[in-house]
C-alpha atoms as a PDB file:
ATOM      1  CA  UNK A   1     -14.942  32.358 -40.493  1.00  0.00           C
ATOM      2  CA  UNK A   2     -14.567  28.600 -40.020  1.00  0.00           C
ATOM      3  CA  UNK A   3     -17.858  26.898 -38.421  1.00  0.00           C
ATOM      4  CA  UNK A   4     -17.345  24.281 -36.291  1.00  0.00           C
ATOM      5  CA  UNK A   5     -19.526  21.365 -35.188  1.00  0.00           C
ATOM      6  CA  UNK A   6     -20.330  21.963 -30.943  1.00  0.00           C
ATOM      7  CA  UNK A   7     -21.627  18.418 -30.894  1.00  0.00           C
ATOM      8  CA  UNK A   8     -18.767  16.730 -32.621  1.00  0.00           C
ATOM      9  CA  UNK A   9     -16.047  18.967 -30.607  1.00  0.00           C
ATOM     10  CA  UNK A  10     -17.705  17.751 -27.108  1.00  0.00           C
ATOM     11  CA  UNK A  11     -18.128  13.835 -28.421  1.00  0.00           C
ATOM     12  CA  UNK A  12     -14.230  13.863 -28.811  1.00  0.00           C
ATOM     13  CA  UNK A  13     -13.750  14.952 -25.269  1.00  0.00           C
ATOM     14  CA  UNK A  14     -12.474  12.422 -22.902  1.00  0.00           C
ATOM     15  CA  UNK A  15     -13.593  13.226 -19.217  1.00  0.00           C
ATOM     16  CA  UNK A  16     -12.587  10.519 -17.549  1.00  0.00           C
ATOM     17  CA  UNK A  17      -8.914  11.295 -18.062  1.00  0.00           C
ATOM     18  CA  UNK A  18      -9.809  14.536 -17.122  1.00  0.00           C
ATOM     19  CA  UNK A  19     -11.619  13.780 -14.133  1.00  0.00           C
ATOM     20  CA  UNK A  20      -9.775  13.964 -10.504  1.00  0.00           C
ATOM     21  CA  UNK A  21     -10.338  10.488  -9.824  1.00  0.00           C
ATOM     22  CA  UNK A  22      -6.959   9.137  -7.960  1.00  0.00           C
ATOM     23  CA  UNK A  23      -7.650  10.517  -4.299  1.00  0.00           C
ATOM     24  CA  UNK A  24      -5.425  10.051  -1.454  1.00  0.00           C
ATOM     25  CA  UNK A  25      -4.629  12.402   1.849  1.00  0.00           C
ATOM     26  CA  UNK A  26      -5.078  15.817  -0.002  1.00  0.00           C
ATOM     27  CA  UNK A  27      -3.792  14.838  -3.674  1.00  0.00           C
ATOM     28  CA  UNK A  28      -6.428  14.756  -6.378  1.00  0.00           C
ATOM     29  CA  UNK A  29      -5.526  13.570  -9.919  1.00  0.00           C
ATOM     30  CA  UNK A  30      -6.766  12.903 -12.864  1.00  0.00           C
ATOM     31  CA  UNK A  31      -5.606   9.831 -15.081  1.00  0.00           C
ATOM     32  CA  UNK A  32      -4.171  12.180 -17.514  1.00  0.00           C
ATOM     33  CA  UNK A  33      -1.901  13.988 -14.995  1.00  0.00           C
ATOM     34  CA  UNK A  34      -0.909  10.050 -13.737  1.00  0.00           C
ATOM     35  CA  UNK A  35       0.195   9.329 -16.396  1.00  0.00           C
ATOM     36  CA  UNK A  36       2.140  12.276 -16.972  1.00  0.00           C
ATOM     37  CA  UNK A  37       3.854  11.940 -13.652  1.00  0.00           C
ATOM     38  CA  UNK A  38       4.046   7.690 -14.684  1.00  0.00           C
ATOM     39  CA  UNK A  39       6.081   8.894 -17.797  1.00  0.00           C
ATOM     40  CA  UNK A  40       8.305  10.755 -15.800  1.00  0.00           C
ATOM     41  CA  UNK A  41       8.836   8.039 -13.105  1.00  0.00           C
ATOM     42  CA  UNK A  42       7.295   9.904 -10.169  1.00  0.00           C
ATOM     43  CA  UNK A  43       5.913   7.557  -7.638  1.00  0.00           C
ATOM     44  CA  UNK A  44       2.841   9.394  -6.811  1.00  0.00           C
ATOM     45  CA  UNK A  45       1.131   6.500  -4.168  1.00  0.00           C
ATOM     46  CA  UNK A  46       4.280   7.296  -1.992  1.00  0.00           C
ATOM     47  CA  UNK A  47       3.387  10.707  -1.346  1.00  0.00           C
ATOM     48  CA  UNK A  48       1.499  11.575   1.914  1.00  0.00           C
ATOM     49  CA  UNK A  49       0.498  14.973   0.846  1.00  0.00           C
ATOM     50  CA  UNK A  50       0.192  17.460  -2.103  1.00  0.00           C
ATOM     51  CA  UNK A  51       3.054  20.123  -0.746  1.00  0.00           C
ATOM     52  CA  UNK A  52       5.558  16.873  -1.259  1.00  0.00           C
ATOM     53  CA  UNK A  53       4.779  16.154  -4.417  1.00  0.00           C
ATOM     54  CA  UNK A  54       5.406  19.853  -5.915  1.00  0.00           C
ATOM     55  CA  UNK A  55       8.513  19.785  -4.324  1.00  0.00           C
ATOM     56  CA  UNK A  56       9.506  16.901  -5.559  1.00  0.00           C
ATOM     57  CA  UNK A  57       8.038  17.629  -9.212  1.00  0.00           C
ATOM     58  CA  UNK A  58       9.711  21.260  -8.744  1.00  0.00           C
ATOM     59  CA  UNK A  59      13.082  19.385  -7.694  1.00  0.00           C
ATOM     60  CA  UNK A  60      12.693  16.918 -10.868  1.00  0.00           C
ATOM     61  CA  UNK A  61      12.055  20.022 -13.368  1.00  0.00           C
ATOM     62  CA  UNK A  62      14.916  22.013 -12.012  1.00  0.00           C
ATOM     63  CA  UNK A  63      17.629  19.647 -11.379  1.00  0.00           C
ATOM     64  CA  UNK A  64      17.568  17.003 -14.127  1.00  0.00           C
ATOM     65  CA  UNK A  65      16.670  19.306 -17.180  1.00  0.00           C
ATOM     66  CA  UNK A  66      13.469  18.328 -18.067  1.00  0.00           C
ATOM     67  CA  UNK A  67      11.884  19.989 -20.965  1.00  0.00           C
ATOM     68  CA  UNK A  68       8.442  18.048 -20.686  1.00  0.00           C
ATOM     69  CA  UNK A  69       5.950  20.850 -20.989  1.00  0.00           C
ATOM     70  CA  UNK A  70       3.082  18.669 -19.868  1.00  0.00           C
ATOM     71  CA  UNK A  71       5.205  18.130 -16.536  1.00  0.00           C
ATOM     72  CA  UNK A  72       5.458  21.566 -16.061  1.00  0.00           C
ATOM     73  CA  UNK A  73       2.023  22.646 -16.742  1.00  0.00           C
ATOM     74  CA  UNK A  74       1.114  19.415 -14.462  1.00  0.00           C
ATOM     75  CA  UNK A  75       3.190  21.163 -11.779  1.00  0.00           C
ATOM     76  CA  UNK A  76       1.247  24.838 -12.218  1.00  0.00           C
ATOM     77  CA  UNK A  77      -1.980  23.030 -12.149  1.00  0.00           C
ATOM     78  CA  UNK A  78      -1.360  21.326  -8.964  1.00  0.00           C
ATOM     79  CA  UNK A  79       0.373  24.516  -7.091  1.00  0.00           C
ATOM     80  CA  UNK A  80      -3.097  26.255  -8.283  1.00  0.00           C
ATOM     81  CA  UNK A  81      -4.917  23.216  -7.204  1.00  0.00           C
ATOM     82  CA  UNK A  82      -3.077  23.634  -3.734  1.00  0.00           C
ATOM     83  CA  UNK A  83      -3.340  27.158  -3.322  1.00  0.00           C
ATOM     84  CA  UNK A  84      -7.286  27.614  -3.734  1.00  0.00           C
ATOM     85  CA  UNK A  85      -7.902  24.237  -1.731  1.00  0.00           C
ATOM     86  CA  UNK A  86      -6.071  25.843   1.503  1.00  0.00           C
ATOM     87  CA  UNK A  87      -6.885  29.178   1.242  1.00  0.00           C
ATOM     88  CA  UNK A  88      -8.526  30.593   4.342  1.00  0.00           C
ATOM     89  CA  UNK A  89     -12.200  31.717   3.440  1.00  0.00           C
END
């Protein structure tokens, strides 16, 4: 069984690009997922709200063939994201 170093594994961590730090109306995001949506030319200051942005991201993956897994997984993690933050408790 391979033994692995905690310490080491959580210095190599980055958690500011993992952090939701980009916050405006009701879209959270962390500099990671900017600059997946940066690399993929998706405007995200011009968005008022969260809904518009899946679309859009959802319209981008389905109609010009992308094969960016990191956009996709991006788009899950923001339906989620969406989902559990308007819930009704």
């Amino acid at each position: 069984m391979d033994s692995f170093d905690i310490d080491k594994l959580v210095d190599k961590l980055n958690f500011d690009d993992n952090f939701h730090n980009y916050h405006v109306n009701d879209i959270y995001l962390s500099n990671y997922q900017i600059s997946i949506l940066e690399r993929n030319n998706i405007k995200y200051k011009n968005y008022n709200n969260l809904k518009s942005l899946i679309f859009d991201i959802d319209y981008f993956l389905n109609n010009y063939g992308s094969e960016d897994e990191e956009l996709d997984k991006l788009l899950d993690d923001l339906v989620e994201f969406n989902y559990y933050k308007n819930i009704n408790k």
